[in-house]
N, C-alpha and C. Protein backbone atom coordinates (compact mmCIF):
# COMPACT_ATOMS: atom_id res chain seq x y z
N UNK A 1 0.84 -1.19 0.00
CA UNK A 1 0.00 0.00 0.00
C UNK A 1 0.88 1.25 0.00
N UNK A 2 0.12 2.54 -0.68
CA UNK A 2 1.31 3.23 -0.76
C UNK A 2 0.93 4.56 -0.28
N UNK A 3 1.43 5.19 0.72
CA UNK A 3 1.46 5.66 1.88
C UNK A 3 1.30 7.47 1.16
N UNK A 4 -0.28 8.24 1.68
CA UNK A 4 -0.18 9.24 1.29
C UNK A 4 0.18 10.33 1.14
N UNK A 5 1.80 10.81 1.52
CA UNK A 5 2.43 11.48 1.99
C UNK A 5 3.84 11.53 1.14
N UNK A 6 4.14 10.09 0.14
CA UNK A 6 5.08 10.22 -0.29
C UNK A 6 5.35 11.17 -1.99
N UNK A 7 6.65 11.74 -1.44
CA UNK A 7 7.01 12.55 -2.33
C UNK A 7 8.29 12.36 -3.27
N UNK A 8 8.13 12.39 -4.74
CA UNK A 8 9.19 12.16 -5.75
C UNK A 8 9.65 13.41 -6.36
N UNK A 9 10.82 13.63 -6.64
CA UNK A 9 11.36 14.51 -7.28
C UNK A 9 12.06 14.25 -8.61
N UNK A 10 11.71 15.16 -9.55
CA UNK A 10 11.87 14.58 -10.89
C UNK A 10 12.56 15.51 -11.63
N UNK A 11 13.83 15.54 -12.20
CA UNK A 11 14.73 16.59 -12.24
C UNK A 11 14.89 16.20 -14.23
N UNK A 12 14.92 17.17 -14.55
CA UNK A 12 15.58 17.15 -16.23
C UNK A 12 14.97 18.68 -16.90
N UNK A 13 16.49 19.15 -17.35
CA UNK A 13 16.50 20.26 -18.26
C UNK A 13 15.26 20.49 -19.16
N UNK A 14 14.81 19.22 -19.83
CA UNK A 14 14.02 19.53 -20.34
C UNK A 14 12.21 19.40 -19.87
N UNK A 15 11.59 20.47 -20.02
CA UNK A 15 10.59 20.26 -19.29
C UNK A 15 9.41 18.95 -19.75
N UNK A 16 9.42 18.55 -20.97
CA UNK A 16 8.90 17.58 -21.68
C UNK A 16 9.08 15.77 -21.20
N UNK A 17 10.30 15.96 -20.53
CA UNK A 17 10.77 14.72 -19.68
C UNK A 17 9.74 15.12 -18.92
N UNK A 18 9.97 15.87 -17.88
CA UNK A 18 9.71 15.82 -16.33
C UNK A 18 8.27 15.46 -16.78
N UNK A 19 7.50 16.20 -17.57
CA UNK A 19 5.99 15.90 -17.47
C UNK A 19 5.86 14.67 -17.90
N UNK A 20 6.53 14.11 -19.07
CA UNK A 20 6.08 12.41 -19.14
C UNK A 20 6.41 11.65 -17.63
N UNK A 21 7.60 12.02 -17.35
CA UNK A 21 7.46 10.84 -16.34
C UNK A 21 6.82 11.50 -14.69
N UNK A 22 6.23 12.85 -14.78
CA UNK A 22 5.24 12.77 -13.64
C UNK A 22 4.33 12.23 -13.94
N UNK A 23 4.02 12.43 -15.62
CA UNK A 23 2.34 12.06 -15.84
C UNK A 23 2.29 10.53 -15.32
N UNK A 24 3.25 9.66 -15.63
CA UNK A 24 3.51 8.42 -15.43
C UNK A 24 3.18 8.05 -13.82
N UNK A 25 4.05 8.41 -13.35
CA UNK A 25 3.91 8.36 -11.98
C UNK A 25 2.17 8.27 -11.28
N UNK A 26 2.16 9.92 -11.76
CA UNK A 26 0.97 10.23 -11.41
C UNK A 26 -0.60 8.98 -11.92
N UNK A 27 -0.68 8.62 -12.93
CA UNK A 27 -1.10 7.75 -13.31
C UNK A 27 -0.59 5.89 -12.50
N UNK A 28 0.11 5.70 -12.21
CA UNK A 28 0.06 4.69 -11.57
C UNK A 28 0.14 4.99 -10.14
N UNK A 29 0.10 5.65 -9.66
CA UNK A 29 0.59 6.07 -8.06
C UNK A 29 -0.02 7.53 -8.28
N UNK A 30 -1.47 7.32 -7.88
CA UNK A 30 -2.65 8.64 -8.00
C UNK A 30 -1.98 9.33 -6.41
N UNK A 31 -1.74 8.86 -5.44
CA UNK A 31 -1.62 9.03 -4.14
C UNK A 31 0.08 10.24 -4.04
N UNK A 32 0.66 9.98 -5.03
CA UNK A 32 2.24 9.96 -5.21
C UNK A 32 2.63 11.80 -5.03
N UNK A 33 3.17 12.74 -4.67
CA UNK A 33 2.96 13.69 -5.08
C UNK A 33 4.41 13.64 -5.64
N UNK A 34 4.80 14.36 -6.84
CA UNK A 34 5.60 14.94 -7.41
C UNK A 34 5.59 16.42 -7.80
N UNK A 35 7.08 16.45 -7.44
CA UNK A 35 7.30 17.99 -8.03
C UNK A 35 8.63 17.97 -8.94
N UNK A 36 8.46 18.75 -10.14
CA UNK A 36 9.23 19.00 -11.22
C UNK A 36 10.52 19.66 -11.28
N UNK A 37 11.77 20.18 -11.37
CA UNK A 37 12.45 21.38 -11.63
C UNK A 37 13.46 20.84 -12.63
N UNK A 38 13.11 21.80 -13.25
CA UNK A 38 13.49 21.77 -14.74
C UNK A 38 15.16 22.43 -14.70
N UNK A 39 16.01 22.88 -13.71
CA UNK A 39 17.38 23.25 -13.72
C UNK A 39 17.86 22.67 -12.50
N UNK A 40 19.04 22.68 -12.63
CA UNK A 40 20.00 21.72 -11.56
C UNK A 40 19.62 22.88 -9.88
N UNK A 41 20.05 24.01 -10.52
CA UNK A 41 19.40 25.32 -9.39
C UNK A 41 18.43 25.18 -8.61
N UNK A 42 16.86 24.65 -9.64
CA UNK A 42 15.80 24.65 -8.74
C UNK A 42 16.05 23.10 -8.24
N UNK A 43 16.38 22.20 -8.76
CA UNK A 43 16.71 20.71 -8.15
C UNK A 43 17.27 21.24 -6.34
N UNK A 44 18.30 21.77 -6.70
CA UNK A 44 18.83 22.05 -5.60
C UNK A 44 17.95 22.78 -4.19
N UNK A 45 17.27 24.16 -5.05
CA UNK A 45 16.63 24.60 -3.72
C UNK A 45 15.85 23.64 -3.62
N UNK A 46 14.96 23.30 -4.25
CA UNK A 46 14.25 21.96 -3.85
C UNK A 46 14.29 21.28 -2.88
N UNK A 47 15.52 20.45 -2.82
CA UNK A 47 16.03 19.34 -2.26
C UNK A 47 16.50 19.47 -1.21
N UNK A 48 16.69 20.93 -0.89
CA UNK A 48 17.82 21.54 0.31
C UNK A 48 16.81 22.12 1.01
N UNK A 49 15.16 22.25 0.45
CA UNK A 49 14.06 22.48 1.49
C UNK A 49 13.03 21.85 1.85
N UNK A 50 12.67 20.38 1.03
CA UNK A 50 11.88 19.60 1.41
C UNK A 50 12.69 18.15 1.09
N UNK A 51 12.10 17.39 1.87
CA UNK A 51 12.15 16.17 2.00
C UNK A 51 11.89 14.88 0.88
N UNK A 52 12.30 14.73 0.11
CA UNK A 52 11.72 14.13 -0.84
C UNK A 52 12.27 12.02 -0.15
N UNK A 53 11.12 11.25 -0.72
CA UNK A 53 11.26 9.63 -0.77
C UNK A 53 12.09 8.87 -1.80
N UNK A 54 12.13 9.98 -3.08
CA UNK A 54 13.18 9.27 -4.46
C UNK A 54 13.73 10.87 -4.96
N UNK A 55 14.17 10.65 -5.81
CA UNK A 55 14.73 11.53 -6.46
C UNK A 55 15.26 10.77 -7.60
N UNK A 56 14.56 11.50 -9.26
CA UNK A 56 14.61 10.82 -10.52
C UNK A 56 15.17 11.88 -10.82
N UNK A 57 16.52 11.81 -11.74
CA UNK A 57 17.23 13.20 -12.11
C UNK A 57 17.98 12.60 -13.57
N UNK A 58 18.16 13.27 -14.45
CA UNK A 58 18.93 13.33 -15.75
C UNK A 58 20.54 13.64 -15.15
N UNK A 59 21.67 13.40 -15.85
CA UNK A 59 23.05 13.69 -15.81
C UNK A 59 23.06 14.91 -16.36
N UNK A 60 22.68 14.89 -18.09
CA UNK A 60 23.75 16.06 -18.54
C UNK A 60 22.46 17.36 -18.47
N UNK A 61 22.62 18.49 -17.77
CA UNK A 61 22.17 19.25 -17.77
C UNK A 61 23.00 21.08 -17.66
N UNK A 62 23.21 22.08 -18.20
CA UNK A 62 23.62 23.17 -17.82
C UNK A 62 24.48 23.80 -17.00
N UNK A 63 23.76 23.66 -16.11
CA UNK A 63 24.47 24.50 -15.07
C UNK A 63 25.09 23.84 -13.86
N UNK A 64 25.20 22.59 -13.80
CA UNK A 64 25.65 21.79 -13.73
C UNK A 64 25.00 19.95 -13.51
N UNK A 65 25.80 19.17 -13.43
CA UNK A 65 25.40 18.06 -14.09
C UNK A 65 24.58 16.90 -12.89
N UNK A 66 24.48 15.82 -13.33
CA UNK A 66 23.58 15.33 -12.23
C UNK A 66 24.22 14.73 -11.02
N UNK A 67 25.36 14.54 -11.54
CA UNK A 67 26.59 14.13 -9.89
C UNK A 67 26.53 14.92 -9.06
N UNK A 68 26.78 16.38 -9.12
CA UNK A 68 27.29 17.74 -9.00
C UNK A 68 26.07 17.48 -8.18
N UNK A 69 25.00 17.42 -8.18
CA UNK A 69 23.69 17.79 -7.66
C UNK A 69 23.34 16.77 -6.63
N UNK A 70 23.78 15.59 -6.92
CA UNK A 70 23.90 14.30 -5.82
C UNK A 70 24.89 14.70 -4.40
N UNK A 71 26.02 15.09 -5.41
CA UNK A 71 26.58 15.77 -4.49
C UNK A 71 26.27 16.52 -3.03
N UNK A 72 25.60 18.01 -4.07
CA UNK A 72 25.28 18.70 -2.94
C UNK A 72 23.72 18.72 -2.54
N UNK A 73 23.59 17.49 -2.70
CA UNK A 73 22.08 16.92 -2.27
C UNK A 73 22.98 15.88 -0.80
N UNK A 74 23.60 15.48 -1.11
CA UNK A 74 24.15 14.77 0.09
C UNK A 74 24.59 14.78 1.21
N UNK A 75 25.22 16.44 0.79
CA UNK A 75 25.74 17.31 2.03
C UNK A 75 24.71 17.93 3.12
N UNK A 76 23.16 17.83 2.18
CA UNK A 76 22.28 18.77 3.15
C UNK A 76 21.66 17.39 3.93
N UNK A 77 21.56 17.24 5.41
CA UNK A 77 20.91 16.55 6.10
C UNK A 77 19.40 15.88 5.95
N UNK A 78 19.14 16.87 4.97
CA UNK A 78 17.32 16.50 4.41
C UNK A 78 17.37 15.27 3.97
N UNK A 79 18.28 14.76 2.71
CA UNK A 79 17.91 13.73 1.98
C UNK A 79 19.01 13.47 1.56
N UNK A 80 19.86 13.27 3.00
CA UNK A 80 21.23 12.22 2.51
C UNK A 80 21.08 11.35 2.29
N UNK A 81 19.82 10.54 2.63
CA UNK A 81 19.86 9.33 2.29
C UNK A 81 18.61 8.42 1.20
N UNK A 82 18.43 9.72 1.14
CA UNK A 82 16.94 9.58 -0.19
C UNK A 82 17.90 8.80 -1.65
N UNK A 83 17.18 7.65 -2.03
CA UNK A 83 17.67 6.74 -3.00
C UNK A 83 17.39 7.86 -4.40
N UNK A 84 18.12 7.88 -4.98
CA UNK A 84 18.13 8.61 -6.44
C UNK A 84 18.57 7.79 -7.64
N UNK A 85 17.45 7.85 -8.32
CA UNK A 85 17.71 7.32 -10.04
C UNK A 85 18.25 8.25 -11.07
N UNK A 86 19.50 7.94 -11.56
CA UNK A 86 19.31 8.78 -12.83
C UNK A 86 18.76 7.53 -14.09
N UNK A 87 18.34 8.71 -14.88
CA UNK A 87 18.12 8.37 -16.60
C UNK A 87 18.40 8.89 -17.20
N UNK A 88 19.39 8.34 -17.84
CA UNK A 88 20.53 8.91 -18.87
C UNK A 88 21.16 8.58 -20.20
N UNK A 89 21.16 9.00 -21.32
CA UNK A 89 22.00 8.39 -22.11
C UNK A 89 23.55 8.09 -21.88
N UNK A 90 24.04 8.71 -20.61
CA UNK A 90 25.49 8.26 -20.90
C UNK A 90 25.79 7.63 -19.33
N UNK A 91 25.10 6.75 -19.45
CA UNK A 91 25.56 5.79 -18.31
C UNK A 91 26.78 5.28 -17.96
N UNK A 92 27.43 5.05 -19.19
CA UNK A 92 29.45 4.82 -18.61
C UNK A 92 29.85 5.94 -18.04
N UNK A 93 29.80 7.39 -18.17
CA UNK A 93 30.41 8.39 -17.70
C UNK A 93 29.53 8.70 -16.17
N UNK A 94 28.70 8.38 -16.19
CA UNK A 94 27.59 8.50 -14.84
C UNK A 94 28.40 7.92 -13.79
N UNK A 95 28.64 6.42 -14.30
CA UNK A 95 28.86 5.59 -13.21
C UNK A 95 31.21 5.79 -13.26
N UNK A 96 31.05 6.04 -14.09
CA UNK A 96 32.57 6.67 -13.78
C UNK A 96 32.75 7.65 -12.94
N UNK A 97 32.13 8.51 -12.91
CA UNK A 97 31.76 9.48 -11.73
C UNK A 97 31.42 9.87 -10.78
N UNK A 98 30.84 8.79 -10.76
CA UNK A 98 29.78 8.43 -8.76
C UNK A 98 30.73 7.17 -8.34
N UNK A 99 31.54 6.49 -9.30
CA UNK A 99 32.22 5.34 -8.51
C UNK A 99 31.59 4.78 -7.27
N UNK A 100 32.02 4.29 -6.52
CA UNK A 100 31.60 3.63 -5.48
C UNK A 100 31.45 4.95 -4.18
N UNK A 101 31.39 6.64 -4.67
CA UNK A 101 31.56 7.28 -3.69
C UNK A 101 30.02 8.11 -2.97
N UNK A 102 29.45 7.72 -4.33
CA UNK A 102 27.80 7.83 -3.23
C UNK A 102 27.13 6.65 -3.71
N UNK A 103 26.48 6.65 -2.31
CA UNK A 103 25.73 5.30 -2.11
C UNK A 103 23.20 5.58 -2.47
N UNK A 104 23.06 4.79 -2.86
CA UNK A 104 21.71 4.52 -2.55
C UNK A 104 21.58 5.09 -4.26
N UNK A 105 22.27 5.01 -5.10
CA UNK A 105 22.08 5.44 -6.66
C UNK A 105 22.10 4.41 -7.44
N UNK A 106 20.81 4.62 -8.50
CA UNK A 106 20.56 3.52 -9.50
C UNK A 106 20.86 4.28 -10.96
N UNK A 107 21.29 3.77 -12.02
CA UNK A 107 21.10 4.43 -12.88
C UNK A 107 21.06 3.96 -14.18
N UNK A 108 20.10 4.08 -14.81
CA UNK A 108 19.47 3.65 -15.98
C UNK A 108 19.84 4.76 -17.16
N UNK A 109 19.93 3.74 -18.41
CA UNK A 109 20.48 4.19 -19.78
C UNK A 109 18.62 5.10 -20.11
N UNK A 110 18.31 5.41 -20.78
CA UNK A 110 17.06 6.14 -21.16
C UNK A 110 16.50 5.42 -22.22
N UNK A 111 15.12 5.07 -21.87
CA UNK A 111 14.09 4.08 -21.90
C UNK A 111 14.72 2.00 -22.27
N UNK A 112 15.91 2.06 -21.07
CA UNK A 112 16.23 0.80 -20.95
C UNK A 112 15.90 0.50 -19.80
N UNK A 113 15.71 -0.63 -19.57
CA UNK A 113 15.11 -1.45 -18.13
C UNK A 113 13.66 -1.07 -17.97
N UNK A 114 13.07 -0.35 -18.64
CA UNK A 114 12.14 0.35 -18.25
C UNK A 114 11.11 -0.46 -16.87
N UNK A 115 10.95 -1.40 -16.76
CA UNK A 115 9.88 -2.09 -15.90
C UNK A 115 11.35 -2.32 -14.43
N UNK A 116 12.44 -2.28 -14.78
CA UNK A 116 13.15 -2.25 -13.24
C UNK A 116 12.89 -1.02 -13.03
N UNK A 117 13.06 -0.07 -13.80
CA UNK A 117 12.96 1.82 -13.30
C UNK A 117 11.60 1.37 -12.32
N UNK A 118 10.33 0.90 -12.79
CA UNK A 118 8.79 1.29 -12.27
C UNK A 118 8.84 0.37 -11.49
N UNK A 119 10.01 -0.63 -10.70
CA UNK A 119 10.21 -1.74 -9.73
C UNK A 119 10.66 -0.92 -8.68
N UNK A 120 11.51 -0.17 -8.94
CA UNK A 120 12.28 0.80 -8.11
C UNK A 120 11.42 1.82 -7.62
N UNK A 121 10.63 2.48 -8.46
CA UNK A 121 9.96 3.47 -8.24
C UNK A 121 8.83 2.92 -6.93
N UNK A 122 8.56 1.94 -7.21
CA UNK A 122 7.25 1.26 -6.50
C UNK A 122 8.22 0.76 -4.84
N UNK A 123 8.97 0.33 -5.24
CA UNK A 123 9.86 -0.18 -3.75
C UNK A 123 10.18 1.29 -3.05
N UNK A 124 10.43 2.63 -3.43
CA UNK A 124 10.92 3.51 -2.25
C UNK A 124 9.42 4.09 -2.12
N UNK A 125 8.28 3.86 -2.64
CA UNK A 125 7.22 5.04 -1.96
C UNK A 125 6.02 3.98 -1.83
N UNK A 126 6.48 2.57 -1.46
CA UNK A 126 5.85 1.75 -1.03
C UNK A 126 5.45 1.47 0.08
């Protein structure tokens, strides 16, 4: 059962992502609340003022990239330990980059695995 309170955060430059995969969400997990930010900036205030249960974020973005943001998502006490997915086309450089130095990260190539992504999704706001 899935608990009415939980919250996803859904991060990508482009705003056309974020709405497919809230609409998604939102559609299987009516209960789910999500919120969008479309720059690494608002990711950040975001994340550094509420509490989020997942966190779905893209790598290559602007102003800076999706490590960068794990990063200083990690440092703030809110959601050091909130599990984060990226979806990405460049998954070798992702995982070259997070090495073994942050923990609770999954990360998927873009629209591969697709049914582990919505396994994952369902296990943290379950």
């Amino acid at each position: 059962m899935i608990v009415l309170d939980k919250k996803i955060l859904v991060v990508d430059d482009q705003p056309e992502i974020t709405d497919i995969i809230c609409e998604f969400i939102k559609e299987k997990y009516p209960k789910v609340k999500t919120t969008e930010a479309n720059s690494s900036i608002e990711a950040l205030d975001l994340a550094c003022s509420n509490k989020y249960d997942l966190i779905i974020t893209d790598y290559h973005m602007p102003e800076k990239n999706g490590v960068q943001i794990v990063r200083e998502i990690r440092e703030n006490a809110l959601n050091k330990r909130t599990p984060i997915i990226f979806i990405t086309a460049m998954k070798p450089e992702v995982e070259e980059e997070i090495g073994d130095e942050i923990e609770d990260v999954y990360i998927f190539n873009k629209v591969d695995k697709i049914q582990l992504i919505v396994d994952l999704i369902e296990k943290f706001i379950s």
